[in-house]
Protein backbone atom coordinates (compact mmCIF):
# COMPACT_ATOMS: atom_id res chain seq x y z
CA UNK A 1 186.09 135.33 271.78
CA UNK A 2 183.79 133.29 274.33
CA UNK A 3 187.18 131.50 275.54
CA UNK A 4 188.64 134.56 276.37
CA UNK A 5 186.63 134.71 279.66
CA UNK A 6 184.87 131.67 279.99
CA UNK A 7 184.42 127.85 278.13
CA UNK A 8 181.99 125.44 277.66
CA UNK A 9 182.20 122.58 280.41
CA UNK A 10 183.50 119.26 278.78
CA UNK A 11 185.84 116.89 279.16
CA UNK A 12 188.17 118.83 277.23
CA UNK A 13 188.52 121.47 278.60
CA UNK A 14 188.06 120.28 282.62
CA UNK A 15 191.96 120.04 282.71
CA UNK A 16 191.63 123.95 281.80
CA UNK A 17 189.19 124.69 284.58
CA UNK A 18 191.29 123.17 287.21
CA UNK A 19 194.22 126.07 286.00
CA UNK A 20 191.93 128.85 286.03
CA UNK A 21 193.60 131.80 284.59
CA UNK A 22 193.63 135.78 285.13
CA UNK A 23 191.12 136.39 282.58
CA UNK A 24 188.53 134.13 284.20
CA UNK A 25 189.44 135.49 287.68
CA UNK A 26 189.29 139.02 286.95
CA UNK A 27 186.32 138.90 284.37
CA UNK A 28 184.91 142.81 284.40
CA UNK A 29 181.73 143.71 286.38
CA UNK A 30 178.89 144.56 284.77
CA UNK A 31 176.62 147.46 286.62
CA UNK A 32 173.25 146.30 287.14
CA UNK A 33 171.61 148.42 284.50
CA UNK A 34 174.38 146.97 281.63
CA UNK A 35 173.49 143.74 282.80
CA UNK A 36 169.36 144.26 282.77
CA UNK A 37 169.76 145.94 279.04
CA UNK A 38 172.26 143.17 277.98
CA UNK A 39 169.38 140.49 279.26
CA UNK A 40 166.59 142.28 276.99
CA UNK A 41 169.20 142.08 273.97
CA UNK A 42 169.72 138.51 274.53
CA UNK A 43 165.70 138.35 274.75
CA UNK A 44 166.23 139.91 270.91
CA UNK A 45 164.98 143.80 271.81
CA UNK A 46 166.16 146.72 269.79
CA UNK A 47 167.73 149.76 271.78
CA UNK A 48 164.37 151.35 271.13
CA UNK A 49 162.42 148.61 272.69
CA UNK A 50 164.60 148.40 275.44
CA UNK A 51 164.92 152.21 276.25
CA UNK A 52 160.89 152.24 276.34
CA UNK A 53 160.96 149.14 278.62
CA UNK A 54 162.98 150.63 280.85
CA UNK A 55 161.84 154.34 280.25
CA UNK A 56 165.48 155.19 278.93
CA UNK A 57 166.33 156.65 275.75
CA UNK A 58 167.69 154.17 273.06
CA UNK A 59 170.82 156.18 273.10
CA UNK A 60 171.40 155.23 276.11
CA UNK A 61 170.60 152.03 275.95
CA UNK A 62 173.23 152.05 273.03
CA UNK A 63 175.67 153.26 275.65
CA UNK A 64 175.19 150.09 278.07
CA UNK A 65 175.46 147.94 275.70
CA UNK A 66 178.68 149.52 273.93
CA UNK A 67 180.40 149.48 277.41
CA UNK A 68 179.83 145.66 278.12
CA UNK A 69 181.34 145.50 274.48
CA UNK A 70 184.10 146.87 275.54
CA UNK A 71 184.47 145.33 279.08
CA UNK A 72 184.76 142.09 277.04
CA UNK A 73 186.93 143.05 274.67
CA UNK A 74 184.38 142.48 271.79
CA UNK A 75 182.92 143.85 268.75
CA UNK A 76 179.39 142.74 268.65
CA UNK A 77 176.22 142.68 271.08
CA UNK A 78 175.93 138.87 269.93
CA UNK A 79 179.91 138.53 271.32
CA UNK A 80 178.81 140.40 274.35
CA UNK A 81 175.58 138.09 274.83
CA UNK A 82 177.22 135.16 274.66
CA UNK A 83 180.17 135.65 277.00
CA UNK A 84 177.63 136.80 279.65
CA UNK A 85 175.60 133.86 279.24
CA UNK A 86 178.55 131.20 278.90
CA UNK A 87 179.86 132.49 282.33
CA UNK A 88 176.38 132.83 284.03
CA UNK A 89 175.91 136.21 283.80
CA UNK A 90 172.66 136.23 282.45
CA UNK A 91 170.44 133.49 281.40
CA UNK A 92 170.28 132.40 277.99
């Protein structure tokens, strides 16, 4: 699913950067509070952990995270964590 946004830079696949395409151009926003919770998951935090970080409940926490799920197009937090870190979102 990573290549659905973004791709590793190697030789490969520099003929494919040159051509970027509509999904790389129009890859979905995150809001600054998906992005900060979506940092602490890729740090390994639960939804509890990250809700008392942040003095939010976990539920909501839950919520950010299940809505840069689905701005990706992805199942999984891990899917979601690595997409934002291959395309700089977030750092690993």
């Amino acid at each position: 699913q990573v290549g659905h946004f973004c791709m590793p830079i190697n030789n490969h696949n520099i003929v494919k950067i040159m051509h970027l395409n509509d999904d790389l151009l129009n890859l979905p926003k995150l809001s600054p509070r998906e992005k900060e919770c979506l940092e602490w998951v890729a740090k390994g935090l639960s939804d509890t952990d990250i809700g008392d970080l942040l003095s939010i409940s976990s539920s909501t926490v839950t919520s950010y995270i299940k809505n840069v799920r689905d701005k990706f197009k992805v199942r999984t937090r891990i899917q979601a964590v690595t997409i934002a870190i291959s395309c700089g979102i977030i750092l690993p």
